[in-house]
PDB file of N, CA and C in Angstrom:
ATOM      1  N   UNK A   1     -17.104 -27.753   4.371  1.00  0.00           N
ATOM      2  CA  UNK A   1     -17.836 -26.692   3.720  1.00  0.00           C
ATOM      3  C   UNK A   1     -17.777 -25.403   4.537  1.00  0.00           C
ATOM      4  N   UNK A   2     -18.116 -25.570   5.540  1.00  0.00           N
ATOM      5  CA  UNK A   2     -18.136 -24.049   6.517  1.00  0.00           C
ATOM      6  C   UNK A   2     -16.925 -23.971   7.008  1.00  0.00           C
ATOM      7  N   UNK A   3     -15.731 -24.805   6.741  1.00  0.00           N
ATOM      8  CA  UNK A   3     -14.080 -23.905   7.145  1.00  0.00           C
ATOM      9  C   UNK A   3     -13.997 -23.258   5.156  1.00  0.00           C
ATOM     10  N   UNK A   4     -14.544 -23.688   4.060  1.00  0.00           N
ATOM     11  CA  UNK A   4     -14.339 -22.982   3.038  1.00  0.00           C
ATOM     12  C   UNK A   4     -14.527 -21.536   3.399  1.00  0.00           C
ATOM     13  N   UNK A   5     -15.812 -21.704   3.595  1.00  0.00           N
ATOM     14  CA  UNK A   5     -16.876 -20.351   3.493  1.00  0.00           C
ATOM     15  C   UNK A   5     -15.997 -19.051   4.742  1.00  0.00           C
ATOM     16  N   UNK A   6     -15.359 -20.032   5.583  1.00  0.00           N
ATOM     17  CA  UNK A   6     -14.355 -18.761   6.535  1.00  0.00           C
ATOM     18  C   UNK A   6     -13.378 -18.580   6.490  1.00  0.00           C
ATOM     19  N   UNK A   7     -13.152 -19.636   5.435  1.00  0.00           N
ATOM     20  CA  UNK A   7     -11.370 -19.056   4.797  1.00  0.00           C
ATOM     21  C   UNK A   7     -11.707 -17.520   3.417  1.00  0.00           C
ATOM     22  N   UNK A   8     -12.466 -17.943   2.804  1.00  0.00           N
ATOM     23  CA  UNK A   8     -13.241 -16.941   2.029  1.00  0.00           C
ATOM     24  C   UNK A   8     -13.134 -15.477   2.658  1.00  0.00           C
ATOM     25  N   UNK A   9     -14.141 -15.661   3.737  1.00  0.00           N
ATOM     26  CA  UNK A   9     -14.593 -14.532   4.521  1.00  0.00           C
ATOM     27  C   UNK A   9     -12.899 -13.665   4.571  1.00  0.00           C
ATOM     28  N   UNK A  10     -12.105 -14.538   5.270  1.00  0.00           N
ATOM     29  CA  UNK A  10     -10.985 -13.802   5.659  1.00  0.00           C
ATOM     30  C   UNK A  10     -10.217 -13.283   4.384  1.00  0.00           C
ATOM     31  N   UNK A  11      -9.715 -14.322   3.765  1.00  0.00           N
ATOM     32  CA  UNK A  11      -8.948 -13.686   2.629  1.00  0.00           C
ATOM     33  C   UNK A  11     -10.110 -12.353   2.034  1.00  0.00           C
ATOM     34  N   UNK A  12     -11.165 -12.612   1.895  1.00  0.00           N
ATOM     35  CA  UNK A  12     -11.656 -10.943   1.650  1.00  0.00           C
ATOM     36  C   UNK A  12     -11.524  -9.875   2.673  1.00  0.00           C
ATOM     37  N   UNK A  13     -11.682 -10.074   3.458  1.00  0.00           N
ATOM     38  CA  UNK A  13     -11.158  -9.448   4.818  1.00  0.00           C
ATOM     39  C   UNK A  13      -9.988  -8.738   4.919  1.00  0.00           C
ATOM     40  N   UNK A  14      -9.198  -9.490   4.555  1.00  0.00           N
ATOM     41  CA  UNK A  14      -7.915  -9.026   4.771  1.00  0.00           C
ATOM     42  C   UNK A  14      -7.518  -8.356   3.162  1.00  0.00           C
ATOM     43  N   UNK A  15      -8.079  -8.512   2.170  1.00  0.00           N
ATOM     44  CA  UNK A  15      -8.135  -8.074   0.600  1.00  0.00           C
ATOM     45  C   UNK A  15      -8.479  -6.535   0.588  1.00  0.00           C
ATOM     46  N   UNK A  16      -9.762  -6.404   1.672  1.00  0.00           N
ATOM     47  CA  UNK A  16     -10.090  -5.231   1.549  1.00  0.00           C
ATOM     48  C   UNK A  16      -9.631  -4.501   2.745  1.00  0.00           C
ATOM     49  N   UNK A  17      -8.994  -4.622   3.627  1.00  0.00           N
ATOM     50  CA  UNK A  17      -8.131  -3.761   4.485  1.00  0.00           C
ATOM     51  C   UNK A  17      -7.111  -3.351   4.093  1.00  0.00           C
ATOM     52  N   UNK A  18      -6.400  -4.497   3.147  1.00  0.00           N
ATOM     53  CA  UNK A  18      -5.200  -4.113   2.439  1.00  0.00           C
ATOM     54  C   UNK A  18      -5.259  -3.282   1.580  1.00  0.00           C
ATOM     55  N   UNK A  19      -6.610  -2.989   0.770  1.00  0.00           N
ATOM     56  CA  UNK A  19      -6.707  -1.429  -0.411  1.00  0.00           C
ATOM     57  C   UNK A  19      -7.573  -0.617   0.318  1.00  0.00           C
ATOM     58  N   UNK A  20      -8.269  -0.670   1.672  1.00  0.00           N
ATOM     59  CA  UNK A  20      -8.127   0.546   2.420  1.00  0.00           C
ATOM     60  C   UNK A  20      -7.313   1.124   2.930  1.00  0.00           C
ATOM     61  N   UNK A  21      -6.212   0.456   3.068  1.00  0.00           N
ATOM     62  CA  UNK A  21      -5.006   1.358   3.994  1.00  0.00           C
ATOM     63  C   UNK A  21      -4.043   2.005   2.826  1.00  0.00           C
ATOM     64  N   UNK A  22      -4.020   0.785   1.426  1.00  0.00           N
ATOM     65  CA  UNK A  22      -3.496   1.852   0.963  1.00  0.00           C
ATOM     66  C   UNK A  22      -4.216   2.809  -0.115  1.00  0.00           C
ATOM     67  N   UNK A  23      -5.301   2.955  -0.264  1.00  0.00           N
ATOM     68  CA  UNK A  23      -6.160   4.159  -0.658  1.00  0.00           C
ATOM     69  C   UNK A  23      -5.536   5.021   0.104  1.00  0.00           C
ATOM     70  N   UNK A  24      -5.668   5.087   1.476  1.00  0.00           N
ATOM     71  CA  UNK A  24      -5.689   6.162   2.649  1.00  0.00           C
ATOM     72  C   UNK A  24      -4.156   6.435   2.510  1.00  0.00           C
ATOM     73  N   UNK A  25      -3.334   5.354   2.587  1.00  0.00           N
ATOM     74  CA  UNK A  25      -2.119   6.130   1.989  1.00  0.00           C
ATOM     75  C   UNK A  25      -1.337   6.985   1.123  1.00  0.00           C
ATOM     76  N   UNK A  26      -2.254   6.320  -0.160  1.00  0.00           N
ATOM     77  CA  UNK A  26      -2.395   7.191  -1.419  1.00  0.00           C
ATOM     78  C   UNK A  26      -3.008   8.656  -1.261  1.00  0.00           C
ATOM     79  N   UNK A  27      -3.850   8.464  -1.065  1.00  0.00           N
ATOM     80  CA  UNK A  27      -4.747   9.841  -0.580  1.00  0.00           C
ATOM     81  C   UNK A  27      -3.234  10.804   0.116  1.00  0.00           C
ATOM     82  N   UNK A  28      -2.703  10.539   0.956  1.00  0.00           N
ATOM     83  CA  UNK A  28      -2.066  11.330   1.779  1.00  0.00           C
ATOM     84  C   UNK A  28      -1.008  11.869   1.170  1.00  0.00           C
ATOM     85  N   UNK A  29      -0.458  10.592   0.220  1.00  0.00           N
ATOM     86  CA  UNK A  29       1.270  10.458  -0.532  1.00  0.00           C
ATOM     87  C   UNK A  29       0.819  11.950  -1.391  1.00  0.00           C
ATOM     88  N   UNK A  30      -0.488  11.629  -2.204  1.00  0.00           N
ATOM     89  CA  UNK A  30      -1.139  12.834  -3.298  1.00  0.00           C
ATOM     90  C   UNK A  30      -1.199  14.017  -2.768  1.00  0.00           C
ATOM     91  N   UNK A  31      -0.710  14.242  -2.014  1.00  0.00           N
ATOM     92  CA  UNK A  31      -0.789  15.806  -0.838  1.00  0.00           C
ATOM     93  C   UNK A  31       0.527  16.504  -1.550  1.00  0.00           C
ATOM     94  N   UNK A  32       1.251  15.561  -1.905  1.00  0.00           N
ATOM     95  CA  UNK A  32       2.542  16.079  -2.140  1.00  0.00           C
ATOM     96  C   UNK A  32       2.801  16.698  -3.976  1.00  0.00           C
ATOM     97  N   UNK A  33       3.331  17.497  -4.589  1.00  0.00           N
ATOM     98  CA  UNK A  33       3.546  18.203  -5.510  1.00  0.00           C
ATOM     99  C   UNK A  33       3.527  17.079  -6.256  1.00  0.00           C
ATOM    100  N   UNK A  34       4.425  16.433  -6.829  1.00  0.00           N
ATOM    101  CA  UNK A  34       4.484  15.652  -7.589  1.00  0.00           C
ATOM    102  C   UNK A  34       4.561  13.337  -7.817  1.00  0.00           C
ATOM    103  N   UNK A  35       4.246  13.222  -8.928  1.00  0.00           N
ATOM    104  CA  UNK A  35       4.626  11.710  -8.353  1.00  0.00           C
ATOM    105  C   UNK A  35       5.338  10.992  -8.038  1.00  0.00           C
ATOM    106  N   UNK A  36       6.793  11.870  -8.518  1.00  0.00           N
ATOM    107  CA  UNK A  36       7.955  11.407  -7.811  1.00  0.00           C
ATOM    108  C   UNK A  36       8.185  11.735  -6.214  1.00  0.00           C
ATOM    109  N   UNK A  37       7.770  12.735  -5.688  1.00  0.00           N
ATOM    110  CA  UNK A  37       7.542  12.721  -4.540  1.00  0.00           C
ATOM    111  C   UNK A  37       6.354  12.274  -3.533  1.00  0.00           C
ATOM    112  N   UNK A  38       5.789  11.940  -4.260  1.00  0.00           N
ATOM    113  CA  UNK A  38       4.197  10.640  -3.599  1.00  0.00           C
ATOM    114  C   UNK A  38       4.979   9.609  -3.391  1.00  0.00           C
ATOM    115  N   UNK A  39       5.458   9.419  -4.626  1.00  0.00           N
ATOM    116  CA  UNK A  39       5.759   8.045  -4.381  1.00  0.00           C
ATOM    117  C   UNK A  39       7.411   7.730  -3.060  1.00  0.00           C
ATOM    118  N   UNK A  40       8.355   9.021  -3.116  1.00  0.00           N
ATOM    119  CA  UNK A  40       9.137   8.692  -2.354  1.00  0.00           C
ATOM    120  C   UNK A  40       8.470   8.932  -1.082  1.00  0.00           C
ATOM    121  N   UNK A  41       7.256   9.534  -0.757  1.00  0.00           N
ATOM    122  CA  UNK A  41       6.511   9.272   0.381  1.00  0.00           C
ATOM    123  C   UNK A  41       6.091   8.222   1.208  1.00  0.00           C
ATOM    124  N   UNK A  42       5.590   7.779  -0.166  1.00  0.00           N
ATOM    125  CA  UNK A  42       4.715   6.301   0.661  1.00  0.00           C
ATOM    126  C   UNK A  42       6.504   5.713   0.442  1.00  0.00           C
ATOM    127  N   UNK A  43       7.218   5.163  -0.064  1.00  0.00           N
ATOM    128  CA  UNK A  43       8.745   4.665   0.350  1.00  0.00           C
ATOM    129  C   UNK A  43       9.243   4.763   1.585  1.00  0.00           C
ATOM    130  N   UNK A  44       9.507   6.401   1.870  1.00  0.00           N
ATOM    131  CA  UNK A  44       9.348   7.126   3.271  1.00  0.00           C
ATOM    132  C   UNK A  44       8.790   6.258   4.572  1.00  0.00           C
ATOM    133  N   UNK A  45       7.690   6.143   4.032  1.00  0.00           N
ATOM    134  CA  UNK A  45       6.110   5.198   4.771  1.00  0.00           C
ATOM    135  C   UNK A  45       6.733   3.752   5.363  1.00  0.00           C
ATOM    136  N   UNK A  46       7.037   3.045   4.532  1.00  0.00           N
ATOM    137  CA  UNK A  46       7.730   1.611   4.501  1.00  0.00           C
ATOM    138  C   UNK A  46       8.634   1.316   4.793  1.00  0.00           C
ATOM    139  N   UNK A  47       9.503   2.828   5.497  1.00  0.00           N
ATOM    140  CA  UNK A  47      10.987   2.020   5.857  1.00  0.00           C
ATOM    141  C   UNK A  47      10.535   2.885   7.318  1.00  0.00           C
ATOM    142  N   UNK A  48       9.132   2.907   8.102  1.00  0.00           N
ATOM    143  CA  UNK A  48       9.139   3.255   9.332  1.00  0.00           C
ATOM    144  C   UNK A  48       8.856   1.868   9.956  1.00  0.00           C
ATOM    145  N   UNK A  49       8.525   0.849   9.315  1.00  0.00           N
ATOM    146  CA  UNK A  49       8.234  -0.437   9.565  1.00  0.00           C
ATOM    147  C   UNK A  49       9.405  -0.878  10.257  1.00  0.00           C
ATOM    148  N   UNK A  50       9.684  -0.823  11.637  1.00  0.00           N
ATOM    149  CA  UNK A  50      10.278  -1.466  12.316  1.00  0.00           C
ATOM    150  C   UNK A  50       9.825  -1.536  13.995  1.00  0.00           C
ATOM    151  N   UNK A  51      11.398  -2.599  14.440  1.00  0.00           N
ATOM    152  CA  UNK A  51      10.956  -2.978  15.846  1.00  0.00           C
ATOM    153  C   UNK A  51      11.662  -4.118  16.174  1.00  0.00           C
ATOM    154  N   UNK A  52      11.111  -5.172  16.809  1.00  0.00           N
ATOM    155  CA  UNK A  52      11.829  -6.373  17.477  1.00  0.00           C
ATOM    156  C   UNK A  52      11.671  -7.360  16.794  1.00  0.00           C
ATOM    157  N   UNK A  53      12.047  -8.152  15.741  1.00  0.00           N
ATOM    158  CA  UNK A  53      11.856  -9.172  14.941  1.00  0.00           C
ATOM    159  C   UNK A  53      11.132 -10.186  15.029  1.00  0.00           C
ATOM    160  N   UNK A  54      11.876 -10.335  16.876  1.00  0.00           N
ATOM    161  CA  UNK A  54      11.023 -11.659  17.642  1.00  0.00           C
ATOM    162  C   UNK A  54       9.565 -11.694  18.072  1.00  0.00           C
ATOM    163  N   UNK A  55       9.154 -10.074  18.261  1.00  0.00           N
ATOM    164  CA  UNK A  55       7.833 -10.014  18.791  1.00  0.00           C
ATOM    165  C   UNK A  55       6.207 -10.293  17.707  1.00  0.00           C
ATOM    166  N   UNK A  56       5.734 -10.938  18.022  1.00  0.00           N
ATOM    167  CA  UNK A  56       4.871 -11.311  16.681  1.00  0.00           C
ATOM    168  C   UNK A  56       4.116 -10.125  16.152  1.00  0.00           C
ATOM    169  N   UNK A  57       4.060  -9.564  17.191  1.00  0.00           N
ATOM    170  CA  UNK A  57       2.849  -8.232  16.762  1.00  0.00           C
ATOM    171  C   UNK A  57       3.639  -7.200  16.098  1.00  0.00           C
ATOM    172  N   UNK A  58       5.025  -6.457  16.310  1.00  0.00           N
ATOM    173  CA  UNK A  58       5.919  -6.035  15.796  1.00  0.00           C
ATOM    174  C   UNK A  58       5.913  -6.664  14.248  1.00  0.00           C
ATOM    175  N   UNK A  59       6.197  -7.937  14.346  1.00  0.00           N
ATOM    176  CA  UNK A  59       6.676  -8.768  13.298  1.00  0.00           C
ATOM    177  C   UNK A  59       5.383  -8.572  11.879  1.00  0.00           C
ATOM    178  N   UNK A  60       3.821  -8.719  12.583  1.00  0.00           N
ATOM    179  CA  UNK A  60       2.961  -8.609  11.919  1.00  0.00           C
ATOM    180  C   UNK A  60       2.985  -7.524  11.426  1.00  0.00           C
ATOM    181  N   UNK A  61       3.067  -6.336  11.898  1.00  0.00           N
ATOM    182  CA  UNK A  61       2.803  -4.600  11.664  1.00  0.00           C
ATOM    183  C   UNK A  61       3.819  -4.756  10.206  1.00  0.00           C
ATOM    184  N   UNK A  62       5.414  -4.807  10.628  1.00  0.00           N
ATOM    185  CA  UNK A  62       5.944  -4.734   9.202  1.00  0.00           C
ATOM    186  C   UNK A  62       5.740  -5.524   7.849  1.00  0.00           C
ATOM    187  N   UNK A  63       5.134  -6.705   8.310  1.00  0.00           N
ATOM    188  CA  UNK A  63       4.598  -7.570   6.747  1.00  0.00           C
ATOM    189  C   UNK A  63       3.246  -6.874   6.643  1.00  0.00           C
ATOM    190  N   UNK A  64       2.709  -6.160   7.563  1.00  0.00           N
ATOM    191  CA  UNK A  64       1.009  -5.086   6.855  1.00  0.00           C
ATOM    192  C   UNK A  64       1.807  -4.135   6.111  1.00  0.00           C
ATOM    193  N   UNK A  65       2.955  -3.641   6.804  1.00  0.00           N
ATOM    194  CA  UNK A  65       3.709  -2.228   6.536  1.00  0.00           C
ATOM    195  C   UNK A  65       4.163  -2.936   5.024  1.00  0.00           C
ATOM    196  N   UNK A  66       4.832  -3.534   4.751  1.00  0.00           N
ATOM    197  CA  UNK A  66       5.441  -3.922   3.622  1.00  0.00           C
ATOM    198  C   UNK A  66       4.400  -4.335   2.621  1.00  0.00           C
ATOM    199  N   UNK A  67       3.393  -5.129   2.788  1.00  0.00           N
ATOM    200  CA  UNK A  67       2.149  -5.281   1.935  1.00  0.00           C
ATOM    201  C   UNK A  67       1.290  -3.784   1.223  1.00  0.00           C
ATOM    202  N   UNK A  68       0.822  -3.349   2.240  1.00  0.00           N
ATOM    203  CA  UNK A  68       0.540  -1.927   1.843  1.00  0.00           C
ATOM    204  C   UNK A  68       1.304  -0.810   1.088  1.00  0.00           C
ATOM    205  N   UNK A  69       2.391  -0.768   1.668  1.00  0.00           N
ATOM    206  CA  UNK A  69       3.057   0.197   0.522  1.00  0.00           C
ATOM    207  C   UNK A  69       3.392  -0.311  -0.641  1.00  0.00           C
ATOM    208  N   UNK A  70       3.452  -1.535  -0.814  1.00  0.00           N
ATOM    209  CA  UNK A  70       3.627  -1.901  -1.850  1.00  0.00           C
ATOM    210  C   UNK A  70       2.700  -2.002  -3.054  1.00  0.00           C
ATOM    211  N   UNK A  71       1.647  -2.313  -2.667  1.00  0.00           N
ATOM    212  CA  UNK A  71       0.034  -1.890  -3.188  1.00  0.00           C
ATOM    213  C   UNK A  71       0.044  -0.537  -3.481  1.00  0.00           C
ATOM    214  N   UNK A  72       0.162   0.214  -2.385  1.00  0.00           N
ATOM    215  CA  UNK A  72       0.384   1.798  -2.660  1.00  0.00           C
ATOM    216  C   UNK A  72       1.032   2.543  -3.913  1.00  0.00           C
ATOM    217  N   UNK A  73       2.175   1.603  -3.940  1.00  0.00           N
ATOM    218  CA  UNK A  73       3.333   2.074  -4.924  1.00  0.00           C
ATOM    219  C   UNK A  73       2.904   1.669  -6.707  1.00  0.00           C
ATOM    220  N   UNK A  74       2.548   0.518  -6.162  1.00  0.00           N
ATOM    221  CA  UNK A  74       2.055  -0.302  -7.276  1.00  0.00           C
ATOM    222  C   UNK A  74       0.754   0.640  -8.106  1.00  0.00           C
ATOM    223  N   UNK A  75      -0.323   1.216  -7.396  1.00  0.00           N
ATOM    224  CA  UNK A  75      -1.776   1.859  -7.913  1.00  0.00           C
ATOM    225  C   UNK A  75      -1.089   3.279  -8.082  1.00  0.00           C
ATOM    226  N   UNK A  76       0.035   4.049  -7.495  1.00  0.00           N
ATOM    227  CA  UNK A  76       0.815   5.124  -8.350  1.00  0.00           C
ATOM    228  C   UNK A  76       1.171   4.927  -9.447  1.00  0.00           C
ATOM    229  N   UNK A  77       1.798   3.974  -9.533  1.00  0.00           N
ATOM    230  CA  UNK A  77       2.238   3.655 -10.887  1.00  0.00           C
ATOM    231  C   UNK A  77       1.951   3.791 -11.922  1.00  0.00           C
ATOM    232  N   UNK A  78       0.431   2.581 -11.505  1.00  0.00           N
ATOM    233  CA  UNK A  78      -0.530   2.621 -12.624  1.00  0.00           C
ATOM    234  C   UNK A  78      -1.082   3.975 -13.070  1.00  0.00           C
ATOM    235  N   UNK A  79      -1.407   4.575 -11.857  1.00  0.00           N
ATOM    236  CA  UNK A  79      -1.933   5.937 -12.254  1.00  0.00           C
ATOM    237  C   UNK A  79      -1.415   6.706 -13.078  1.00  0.00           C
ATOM    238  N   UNK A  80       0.484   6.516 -13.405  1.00  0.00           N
ATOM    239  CA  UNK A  80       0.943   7.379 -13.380  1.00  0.00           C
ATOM    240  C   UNK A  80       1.340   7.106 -14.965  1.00  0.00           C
ATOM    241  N   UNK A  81       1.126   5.666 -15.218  1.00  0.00           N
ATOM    242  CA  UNK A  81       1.393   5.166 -16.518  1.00  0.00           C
ATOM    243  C   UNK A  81       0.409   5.438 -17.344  1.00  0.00           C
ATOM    244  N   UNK A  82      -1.049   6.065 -16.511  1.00  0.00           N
ATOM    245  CA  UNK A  82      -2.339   6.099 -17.517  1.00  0.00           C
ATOM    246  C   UNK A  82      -2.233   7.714 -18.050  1.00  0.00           C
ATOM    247  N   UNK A  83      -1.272   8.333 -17.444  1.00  0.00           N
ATOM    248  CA  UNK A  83      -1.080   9.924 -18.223  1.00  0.00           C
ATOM    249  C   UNK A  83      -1.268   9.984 -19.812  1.00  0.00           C
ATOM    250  N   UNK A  84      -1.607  10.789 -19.975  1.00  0.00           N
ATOM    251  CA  UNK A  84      -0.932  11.474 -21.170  1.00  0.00           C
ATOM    252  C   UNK A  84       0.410  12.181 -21.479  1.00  0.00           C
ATOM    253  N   UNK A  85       0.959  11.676 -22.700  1.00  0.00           N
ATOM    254  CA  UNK A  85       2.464  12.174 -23.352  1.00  0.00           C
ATOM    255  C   UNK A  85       1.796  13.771 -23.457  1.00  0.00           C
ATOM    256  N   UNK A  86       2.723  14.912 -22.422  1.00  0.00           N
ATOM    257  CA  UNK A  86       2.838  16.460 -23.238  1.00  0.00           C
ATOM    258  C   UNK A  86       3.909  16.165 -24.218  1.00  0.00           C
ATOM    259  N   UNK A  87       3.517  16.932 -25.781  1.00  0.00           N
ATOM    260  CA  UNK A  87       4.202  17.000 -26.343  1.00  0.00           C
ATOM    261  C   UNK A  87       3.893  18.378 -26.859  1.00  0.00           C
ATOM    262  N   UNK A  88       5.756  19.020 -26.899  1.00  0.00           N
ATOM    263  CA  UNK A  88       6.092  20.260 -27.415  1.00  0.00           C
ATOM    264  C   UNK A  88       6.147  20.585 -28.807  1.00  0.00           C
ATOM    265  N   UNK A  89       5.197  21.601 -28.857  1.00  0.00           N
ATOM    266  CA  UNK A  89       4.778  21.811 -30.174  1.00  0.00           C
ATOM    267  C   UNK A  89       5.814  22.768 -30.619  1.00  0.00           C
TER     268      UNK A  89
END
């Protein structure tokens, strides 16, 4: 019962770090003119994810790095799919 309750804890834990970082990413990508260029931002973002393959902490940073932007990319999207059609009159 109490290894449930701290497997819980973590997977929320780690649920909500993962859409704080990429809120905060988003936030930043949105600095930029348009959503094609947000989004090649946070892209930008995800291919700084590197280092030594072997080292675990290295190793960890790019599966956060790769998780997050991908979330990132993913809540542009959506955003970007909830527009409205301009149409020329």
């Amino acid at each position: 019962m109490v290894e449930n309750v701290t497997t819980e804890r973590w997977r929320t834990q780690f649920k909500k770090t993962a859409q704080r970082l990429a809120n905060e990413l988003l936030t930043e990508a949105k600095t930029q003119n348009t959503y094609g260029e947000a989004t090649a931002y946070i892209r930008r973002v995800s291919q700084q994810a590197y280092g030594d393959i072997t080292n675990p902490e290295d190793k960890a940073g790019m599966a956060v790095n790769d998780a997050v932007c991908s979330l990132a990319i993913r809540k542009i999207h959506e955003e970007e799919r909830s527009l409205p059609i301009n149409k020329e009159d």
